[in-house]
N, C-alpha and C. Protein backbone atom coordinates (compact mmCIF):
# COMPACT_ATOMS: atom_id res chain seq x y z
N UNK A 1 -81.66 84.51 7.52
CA UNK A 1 -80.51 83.63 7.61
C UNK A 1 -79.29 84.44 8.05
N UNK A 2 -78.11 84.04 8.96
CA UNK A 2 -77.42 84.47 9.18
C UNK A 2 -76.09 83.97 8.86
N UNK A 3 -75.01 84.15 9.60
CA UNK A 3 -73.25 83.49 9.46
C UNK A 3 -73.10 84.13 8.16
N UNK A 4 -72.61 85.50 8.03
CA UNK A 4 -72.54 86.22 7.33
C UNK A 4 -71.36 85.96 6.73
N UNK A 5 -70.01 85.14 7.74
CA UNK A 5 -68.63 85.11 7.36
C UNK A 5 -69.20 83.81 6.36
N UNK A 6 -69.44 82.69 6.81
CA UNK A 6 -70.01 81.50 6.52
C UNK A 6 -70.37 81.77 5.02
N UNK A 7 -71.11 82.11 4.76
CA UNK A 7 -71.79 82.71 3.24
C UNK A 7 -71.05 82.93 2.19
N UNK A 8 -70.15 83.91 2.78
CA UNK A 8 -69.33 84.36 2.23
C UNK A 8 -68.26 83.71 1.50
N UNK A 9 -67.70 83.01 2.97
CA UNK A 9 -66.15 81.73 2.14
C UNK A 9 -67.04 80.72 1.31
N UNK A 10 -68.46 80.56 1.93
CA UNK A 10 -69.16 79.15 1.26
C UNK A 10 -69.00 79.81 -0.20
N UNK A 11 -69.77 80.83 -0.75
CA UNK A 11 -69.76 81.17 -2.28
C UNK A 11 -68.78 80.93 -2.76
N UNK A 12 -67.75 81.64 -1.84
CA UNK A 12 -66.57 81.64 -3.02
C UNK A 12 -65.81 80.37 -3.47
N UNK A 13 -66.13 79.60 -2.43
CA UNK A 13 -65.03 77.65 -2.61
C UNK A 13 -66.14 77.52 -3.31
N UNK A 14 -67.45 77.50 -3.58
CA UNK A 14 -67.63 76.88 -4.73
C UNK A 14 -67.85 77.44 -5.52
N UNK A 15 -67.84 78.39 -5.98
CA UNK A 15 -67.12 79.30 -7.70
C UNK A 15 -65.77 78.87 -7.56
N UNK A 16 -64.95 79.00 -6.88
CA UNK A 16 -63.33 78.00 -7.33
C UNK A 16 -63.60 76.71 -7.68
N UNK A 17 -64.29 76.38 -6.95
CA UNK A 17 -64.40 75.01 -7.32
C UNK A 17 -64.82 74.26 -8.29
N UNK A 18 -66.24 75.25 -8.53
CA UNK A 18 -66.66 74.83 -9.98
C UNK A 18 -66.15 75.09 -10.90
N UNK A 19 -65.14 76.16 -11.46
CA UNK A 19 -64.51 76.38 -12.35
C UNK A 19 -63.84 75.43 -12.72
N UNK A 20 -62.65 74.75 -11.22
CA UNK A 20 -61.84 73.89 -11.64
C UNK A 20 -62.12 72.76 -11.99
N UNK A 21 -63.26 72.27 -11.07
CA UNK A 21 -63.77 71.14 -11.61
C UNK A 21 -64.45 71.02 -13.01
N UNK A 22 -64.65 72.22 -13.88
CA UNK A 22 -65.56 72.14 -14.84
C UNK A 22 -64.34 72.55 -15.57
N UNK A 23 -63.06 72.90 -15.66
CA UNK A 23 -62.26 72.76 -16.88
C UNK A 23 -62.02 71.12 -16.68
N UNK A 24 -61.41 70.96 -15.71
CA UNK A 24 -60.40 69.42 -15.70
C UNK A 24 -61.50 68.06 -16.05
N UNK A 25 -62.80 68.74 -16.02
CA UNK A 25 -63.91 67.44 -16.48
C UNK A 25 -64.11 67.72 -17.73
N UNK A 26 -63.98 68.65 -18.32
CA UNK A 26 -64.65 68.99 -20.08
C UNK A 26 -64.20 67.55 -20.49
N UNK A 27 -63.28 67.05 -20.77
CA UNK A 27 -62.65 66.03 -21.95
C UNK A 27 -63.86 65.08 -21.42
N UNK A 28 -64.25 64.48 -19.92
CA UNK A 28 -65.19 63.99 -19.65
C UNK A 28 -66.61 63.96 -19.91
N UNK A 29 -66.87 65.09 -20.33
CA UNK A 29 -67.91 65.72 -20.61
C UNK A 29 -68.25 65.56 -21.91
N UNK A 30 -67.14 65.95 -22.97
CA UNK A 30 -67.48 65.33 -23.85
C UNK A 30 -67.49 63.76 -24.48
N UNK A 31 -67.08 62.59 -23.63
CA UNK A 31 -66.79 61.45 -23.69
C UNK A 31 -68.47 60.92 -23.58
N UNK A 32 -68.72 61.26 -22.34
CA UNK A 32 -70.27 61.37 -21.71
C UNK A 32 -71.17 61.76 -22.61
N UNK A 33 -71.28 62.43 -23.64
CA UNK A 33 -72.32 63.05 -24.17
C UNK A 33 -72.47 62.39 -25.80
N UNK A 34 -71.18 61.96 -25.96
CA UNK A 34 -70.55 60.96 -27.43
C UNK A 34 -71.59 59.98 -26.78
N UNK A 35 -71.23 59.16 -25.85
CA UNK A 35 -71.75 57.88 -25.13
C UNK A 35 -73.19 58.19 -25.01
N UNK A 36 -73.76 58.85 -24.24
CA UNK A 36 -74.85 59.24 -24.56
C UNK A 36 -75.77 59.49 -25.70
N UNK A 37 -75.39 60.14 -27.06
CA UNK A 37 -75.83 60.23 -28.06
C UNK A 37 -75.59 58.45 -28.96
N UNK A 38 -74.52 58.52 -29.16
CA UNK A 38 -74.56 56.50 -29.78
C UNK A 38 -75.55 55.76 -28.85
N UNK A 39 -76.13 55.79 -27.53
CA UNK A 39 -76.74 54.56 -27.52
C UNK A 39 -77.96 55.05 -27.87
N UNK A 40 -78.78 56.12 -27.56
CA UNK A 40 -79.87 56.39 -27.97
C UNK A 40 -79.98 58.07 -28.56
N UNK A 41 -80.94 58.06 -28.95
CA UNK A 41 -81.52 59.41 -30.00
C UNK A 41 -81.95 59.96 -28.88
N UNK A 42 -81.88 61.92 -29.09
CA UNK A 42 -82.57 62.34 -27.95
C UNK A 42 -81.49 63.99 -27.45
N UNK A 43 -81.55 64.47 -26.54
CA UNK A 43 -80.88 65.64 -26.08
C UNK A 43 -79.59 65.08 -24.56
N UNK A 44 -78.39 65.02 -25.03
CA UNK A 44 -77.53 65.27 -24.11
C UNK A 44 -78.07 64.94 -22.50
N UNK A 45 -78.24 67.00 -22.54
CA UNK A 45 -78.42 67.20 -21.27
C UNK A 45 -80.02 66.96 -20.91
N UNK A 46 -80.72 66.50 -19.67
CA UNK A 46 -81.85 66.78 -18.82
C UNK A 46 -82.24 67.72 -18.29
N UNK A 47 -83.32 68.71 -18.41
CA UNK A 47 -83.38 69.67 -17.84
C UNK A 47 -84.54 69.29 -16.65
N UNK A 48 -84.91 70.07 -15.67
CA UNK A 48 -85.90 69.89 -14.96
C UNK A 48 -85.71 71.29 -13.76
N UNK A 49 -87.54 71.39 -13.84
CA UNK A 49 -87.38 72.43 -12.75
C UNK A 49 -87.31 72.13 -11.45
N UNK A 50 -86.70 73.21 -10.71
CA UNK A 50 -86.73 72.29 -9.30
C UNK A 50 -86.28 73.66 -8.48
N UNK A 51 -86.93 73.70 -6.76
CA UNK A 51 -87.30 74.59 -6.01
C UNK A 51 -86.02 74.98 -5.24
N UNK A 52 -85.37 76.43 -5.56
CA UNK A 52 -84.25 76.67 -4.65
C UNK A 52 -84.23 77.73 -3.51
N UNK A 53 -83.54 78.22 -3.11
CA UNK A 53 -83.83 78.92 -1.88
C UNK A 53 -84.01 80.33 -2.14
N UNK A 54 -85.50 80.65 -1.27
CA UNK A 54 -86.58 81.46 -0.79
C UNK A 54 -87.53 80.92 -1.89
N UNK A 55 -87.92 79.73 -2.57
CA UNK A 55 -88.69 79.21 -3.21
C UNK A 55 -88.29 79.37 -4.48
N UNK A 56 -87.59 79.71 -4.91
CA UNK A 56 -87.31 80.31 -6.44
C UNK A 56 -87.05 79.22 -7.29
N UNK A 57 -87.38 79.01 -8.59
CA UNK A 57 -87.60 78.08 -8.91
C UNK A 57 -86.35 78.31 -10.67
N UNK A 58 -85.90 77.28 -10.69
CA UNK A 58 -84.79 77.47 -11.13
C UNK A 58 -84.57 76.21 -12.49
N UNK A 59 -83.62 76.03 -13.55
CA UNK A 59 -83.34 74.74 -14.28
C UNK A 59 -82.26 74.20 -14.05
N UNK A 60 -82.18 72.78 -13.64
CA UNK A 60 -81.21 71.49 -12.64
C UNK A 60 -80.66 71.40 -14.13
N UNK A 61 -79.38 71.35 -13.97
CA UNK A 61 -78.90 70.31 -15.37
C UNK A 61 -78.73 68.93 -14.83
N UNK A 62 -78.69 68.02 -15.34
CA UNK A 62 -78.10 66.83 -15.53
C UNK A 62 -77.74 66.30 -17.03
N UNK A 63 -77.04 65.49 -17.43
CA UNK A 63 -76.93 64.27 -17.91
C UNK A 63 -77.81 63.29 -17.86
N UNK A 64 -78.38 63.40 -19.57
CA UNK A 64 -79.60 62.60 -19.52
C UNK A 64 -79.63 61.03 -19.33
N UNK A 65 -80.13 60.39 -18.40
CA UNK A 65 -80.07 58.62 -18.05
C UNK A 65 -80.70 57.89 -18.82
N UNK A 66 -82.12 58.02 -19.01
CA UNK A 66 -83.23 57.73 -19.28
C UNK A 66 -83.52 58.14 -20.63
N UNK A 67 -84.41 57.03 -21.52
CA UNK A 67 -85.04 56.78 -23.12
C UNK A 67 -85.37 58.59 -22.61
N UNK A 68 -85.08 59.03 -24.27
CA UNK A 68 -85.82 60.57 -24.11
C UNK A 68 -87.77 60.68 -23.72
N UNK A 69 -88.17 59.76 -24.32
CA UNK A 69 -89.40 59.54 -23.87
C UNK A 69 -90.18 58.96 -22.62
N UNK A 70 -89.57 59.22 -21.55
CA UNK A 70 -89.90 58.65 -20.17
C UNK A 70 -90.38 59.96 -19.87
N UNK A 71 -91.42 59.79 -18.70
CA UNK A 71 -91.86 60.98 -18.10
C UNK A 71 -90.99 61.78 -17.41
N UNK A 72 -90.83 62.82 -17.48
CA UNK A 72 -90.18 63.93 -16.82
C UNK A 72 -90.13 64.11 -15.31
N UNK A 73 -91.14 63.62 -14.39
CA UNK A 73 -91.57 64.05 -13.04
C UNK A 73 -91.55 62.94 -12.93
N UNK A 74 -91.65 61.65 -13.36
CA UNK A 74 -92.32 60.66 -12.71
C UNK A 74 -90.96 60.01 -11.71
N UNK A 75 -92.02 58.88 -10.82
CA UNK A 75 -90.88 59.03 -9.43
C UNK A 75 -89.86 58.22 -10.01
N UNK A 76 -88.44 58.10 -9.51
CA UNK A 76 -87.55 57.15 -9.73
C UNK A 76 -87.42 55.63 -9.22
N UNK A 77 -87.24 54.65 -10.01
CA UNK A 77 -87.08 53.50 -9.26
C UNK A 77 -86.19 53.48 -9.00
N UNK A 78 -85.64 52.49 -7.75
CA UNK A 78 -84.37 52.86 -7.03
C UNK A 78 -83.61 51.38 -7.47
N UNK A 79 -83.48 51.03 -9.01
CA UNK A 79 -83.00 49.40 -8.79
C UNK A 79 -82.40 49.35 -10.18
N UNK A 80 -81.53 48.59 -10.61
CA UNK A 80 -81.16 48.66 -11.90
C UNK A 80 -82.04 48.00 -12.87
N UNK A 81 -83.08 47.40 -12.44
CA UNK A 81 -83.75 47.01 -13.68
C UNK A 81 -84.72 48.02 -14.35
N UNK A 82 -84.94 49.51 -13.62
CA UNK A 82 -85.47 50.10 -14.55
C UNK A 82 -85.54 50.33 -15.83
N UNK A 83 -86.70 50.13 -16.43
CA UNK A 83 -86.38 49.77 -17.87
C UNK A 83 -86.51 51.31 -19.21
N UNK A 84 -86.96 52.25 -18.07
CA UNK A 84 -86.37 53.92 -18.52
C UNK A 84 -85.29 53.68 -18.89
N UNK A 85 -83.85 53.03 -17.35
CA UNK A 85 -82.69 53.95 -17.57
C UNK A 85 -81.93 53.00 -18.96
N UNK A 86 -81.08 53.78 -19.36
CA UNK A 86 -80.48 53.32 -20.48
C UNK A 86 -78.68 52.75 -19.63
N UNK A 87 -78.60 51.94 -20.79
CA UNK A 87 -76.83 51.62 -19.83
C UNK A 87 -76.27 52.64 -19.49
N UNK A 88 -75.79 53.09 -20.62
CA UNK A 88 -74.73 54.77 -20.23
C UNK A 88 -75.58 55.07 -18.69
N UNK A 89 -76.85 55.53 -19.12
CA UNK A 89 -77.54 56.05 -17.55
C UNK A 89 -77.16 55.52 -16.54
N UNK A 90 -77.28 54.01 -16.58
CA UNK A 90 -77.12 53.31 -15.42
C UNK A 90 -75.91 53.46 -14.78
N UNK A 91 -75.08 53.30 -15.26
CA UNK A 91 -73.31 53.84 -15.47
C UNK A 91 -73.17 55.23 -14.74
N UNK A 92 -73.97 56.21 -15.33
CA UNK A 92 -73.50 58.04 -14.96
C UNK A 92 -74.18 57.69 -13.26
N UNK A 93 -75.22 57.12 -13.00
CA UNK A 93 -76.12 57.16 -12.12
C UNK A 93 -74.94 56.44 -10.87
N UNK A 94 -74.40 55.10 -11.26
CA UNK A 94 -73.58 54.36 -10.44
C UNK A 94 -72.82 55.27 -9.92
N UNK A 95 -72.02 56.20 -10.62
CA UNK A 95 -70.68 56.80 -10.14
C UNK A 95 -71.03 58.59 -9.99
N UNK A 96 -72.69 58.85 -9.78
CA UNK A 96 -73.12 59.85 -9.86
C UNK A 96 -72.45 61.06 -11.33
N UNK A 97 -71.89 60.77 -12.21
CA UNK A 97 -71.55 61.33 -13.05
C UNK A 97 -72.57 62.34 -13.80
N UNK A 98 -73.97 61.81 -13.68
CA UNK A 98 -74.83 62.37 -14.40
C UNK A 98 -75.43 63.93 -13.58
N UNK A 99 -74.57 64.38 -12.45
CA UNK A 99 -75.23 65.26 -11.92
C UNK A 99 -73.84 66.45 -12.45
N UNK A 100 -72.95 66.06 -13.33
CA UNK A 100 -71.69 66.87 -13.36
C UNK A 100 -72.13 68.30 -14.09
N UNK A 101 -73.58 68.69 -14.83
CA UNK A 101 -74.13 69.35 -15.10
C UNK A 101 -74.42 70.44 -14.01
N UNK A 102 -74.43 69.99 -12.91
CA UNK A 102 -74.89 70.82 -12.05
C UNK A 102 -73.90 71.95 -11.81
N UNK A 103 -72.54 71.62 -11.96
CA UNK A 103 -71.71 72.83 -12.09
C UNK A 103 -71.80 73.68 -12.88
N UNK A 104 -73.00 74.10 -13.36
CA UNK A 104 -72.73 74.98 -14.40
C UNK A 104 -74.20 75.80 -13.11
N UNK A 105 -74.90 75.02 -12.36
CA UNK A 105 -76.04 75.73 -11.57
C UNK A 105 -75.24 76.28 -10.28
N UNK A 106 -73.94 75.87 -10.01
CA UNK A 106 -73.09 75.94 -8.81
C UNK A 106 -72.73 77.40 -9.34
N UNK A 107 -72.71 78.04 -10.60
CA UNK A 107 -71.47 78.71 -11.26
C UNK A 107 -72.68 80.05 -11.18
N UNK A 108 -73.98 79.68 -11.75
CA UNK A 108 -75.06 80.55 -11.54
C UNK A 108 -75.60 81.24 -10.16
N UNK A 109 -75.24 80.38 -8.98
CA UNK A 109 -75.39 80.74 -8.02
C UNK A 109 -76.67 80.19 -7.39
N UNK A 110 -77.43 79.22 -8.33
CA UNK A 110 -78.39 78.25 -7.86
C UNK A 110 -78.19 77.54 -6.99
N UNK A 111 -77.59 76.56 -6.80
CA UNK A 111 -76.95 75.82 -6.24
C UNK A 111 -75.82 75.87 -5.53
N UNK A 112 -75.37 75.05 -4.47
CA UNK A 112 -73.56 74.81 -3.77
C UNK A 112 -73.86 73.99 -3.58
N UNK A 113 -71.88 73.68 -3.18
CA UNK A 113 -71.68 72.34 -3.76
C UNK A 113 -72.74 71.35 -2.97
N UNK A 114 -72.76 72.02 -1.47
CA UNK A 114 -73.48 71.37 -0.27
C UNK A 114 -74.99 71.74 0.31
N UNK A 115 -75.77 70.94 0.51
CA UNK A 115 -77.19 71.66 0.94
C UNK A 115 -78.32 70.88 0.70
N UNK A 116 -79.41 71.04 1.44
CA UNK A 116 -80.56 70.02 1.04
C UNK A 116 -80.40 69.72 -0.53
N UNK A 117 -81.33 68.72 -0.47
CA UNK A 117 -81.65 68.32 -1.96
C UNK A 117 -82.96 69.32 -3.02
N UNK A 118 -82.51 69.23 -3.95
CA UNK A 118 -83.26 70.53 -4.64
C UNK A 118 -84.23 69.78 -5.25
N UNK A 119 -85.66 70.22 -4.76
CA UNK A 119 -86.77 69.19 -4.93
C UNK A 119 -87.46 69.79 -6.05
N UNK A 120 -88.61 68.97 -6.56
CA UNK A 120 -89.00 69.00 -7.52
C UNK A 120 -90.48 69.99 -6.79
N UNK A 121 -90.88 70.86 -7.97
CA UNK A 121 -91.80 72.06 -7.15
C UNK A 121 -92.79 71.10 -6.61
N UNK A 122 -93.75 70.18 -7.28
CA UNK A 122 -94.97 69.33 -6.54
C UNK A 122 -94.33 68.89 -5.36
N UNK A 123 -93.28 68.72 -4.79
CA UNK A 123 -92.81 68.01 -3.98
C UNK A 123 -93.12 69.26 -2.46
N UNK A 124 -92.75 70.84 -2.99
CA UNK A 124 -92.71 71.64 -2.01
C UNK A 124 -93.99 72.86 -1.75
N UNK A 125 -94.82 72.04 -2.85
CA UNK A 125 -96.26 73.02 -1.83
C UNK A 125 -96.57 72.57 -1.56
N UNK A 126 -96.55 71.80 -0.42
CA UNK A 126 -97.18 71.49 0.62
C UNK A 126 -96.70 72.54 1.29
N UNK A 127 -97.43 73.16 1.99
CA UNK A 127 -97.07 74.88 2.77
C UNK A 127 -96.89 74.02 4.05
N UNK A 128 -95.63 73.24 4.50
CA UNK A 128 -95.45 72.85 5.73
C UNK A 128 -94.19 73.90 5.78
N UNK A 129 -94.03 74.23 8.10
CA UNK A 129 -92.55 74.79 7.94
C UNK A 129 -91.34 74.34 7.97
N UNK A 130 -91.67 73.00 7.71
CA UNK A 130 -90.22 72.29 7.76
C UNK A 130 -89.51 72.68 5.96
N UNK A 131 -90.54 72.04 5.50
CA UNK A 131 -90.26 72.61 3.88
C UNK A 131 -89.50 74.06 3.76
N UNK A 132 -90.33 74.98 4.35
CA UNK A 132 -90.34 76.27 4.20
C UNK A 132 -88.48 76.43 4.66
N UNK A 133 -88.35 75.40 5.66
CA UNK A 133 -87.08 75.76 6.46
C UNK A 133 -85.79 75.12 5.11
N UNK A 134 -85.96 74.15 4.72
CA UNK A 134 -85.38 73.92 3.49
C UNK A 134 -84.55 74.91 2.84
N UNK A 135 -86.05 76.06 2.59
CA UNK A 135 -85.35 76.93 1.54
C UNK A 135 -84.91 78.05 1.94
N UNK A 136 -84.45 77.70 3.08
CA UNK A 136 -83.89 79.43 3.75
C UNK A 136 -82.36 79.20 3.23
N UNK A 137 -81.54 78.18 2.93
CA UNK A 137 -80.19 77.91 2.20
C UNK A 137 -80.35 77.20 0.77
N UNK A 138 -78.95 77.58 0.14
CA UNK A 138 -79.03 76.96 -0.92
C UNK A 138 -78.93 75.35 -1.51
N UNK A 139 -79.83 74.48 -2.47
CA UNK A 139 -79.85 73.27 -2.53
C UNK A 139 -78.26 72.36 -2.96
N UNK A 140 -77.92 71.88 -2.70
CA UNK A 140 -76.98 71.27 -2.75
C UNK A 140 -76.53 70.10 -3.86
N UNK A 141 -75.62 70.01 -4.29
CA UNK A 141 -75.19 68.96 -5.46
C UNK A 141 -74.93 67.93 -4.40
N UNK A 142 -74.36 67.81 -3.89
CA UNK A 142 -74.77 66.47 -2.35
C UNK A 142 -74.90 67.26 -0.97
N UNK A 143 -75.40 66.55 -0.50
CA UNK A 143 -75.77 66.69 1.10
C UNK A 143 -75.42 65.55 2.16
N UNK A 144 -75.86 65.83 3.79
CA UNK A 144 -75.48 64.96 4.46
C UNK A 144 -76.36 63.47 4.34
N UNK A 145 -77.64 63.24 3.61
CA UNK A 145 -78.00 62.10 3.22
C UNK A 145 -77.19 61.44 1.98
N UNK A 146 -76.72 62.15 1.04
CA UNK A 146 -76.16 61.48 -0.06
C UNK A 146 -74.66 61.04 0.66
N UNK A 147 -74.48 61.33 1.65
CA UNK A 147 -72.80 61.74 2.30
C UNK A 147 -73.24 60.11 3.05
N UNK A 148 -74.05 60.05 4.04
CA UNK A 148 -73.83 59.14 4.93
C UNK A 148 -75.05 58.43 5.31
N UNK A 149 -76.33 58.34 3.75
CA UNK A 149 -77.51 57.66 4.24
C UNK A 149 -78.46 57.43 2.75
N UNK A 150 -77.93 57.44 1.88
CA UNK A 150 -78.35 57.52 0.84
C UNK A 150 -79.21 55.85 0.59
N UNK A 151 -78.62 54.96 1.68
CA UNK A 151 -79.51 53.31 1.36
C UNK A 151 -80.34 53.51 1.76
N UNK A 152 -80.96 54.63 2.76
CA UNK A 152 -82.65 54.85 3.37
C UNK A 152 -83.18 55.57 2.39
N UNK A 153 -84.27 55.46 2.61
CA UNK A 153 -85.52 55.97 1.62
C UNK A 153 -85.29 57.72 1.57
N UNK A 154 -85.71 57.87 0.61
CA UNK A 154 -85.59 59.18 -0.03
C UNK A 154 -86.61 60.54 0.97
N UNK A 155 -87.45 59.52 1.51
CA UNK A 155 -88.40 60.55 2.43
C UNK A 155 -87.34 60.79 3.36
N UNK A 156 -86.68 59.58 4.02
CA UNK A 156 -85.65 60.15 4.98
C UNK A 156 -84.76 61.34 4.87
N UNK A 157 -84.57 62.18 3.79
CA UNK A 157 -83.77 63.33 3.55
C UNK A 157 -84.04 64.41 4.04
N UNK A 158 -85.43 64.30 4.33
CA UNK A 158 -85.38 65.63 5.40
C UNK A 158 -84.72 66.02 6.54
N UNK A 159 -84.60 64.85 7.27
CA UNK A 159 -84.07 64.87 8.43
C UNK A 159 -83.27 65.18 8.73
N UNK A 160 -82.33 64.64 7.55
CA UNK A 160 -80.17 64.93 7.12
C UNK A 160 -80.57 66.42 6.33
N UNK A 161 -81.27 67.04 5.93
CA UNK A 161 -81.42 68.24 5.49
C UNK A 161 -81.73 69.39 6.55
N UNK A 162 -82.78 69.24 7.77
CA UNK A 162 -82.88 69.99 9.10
C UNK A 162 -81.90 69.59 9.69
N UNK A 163 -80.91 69.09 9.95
CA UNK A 163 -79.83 68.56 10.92
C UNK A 163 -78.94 69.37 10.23
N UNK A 164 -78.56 69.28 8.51
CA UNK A 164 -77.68 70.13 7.85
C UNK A 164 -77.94 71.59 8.52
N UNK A 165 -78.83 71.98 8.06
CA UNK A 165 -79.09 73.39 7.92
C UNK A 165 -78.68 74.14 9.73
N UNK A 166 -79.07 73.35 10.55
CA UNK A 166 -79.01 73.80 11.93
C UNK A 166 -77.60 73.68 12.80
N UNK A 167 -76.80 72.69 11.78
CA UNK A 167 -75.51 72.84 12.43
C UNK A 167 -74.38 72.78 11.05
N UNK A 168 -74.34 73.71 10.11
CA UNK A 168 -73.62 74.08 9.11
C UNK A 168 -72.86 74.95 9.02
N UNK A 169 -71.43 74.44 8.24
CA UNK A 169 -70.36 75.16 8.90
C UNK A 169 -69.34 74.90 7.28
N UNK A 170 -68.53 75.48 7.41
CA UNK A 170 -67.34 75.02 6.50
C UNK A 170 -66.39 73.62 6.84
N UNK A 171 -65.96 73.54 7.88
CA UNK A 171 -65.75 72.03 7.96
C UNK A 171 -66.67 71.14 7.81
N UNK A 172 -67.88 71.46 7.73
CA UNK A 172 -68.96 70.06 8.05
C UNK A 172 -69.21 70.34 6.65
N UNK A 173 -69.37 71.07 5.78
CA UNK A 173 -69.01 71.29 4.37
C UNK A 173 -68.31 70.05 3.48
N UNK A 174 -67.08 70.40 4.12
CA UNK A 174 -65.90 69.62 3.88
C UNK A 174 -65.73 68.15 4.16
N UNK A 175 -66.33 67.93 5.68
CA UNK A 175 -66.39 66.24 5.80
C UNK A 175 -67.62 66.13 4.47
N UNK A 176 -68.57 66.36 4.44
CA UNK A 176 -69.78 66.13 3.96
C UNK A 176 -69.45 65.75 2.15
N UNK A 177 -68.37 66.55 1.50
CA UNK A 177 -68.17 66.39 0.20
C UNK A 177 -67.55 65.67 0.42
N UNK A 178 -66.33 65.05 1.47
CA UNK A 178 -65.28 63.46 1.65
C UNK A 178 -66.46 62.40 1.54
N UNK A 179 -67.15 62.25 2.31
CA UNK A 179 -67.50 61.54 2.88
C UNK A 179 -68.37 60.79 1.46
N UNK A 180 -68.96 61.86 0.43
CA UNK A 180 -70.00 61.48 -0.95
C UNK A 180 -68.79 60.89 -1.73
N UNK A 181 -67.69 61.50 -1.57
CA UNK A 181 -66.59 61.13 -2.68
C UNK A 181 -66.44 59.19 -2.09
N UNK A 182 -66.65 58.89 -0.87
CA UNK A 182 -66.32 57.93 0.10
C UNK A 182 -67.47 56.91 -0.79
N UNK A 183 -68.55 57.56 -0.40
CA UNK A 183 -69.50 56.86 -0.95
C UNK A 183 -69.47 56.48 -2.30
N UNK A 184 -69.51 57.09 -3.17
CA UNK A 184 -69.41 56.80 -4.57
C UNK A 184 -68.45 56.41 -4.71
N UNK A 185 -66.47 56.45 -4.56
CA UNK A 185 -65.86 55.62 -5.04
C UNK A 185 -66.03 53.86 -4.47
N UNK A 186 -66.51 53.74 -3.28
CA UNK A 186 -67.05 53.21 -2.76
C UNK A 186 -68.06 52.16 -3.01
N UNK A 187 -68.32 52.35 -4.51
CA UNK A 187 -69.67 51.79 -5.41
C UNK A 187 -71.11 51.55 -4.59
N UNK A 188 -71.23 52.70 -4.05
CA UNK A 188 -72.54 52.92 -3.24
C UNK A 188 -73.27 54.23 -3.66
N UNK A 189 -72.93 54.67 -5.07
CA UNK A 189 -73.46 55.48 -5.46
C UNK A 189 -74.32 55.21 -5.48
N UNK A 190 -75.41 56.67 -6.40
CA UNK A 190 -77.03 56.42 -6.33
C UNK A 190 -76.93 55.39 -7.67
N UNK A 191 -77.90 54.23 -7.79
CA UNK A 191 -78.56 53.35 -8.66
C UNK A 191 -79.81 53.39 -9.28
């Protein structure tokens, strides 16, 4: 991998970023996790493993949605009548709130803010090289599918993920996090 300057400013805006965003959200954070614990019994946060770049395999936080007893891997339905998610869930999920965990994987160096989607490991042995091409950058808390395509099917993310990776930049960075903020205030968050 190259754009050595690129790398560079990318790390550092998001260690600023996550910091700031992760003081000025705490009071949120703990509002979220009150709400979370009153409607159902169970752990806060969600953990799950999931594949980051050069394959390394890493723990996603989230904000847990879903009865603690739902399967862990199993696929997501994309509709509000899932009868996993819990209200609060449905709620963190609407306004993507439930991924605000991930700043703490932004802070580790797992993750930025921007970049494919960080898949679940069954998802990435399949030894194809498009996959492989995935993980030559780091997975992203949104990307250009969550930015500007998130109503197509979830297979479609590859595509907005090879298109990311091949023309990525710090401005396209930058539209790319407007554009999710666009979406979600927008009430087109994920459901």
């Amino acid at each position: 991998e190259s754009k050595p300057v690129y790398q560079f400013a990318k790390r550092l805006l998001d260690e600023a970023g996550a910091v700031v965003l992760l003081v000025l959200t705490l009071p949120l954070w703990a509002a979220i996790a009150v709400a979370i614990r009153v409607e159902s019994s169970g752990p806060v946060f969600f953990v799950q493993d999931r594949v980051g770049r050069h394959g390394k395999v890493f723990r996603l936080y989230k904000f847990r949605t879903m009865y603690a007893h739902a399967p862990r891997y199993a696929v997501t339905v994309r509709r509000r009548e899932d009868p996993r998610v819990t209200r609060v869930g449905w709620c963190l999920r609407r306004t993507s709130l439930d991924e605000l965990p991930q700043l703490l994987n932004i802070l580790k160096g797992e993750m930025s803010f921007v970049g494919p989607r960080p898949e679940m490991p069954f998802m990435v042995r399949r030894n194809e090289p498009v996959y492989q091409k995935r993980l030559m950058v780091l997975p992203g808390l949104t990307g250009l599918w969550q930015a500007v395509a998130r109503h197509e099917p979830l297979e479609d993310s590859l595509r907005y993920d090879m298109y990311y990776i091949q023309h990525r930049s710090l401005v396209f960075d930058l539209v790319i996090v407007a554009r999710t903020f666009l979406t979600v205030f927008s009430g087109r968050g994920a459901r």
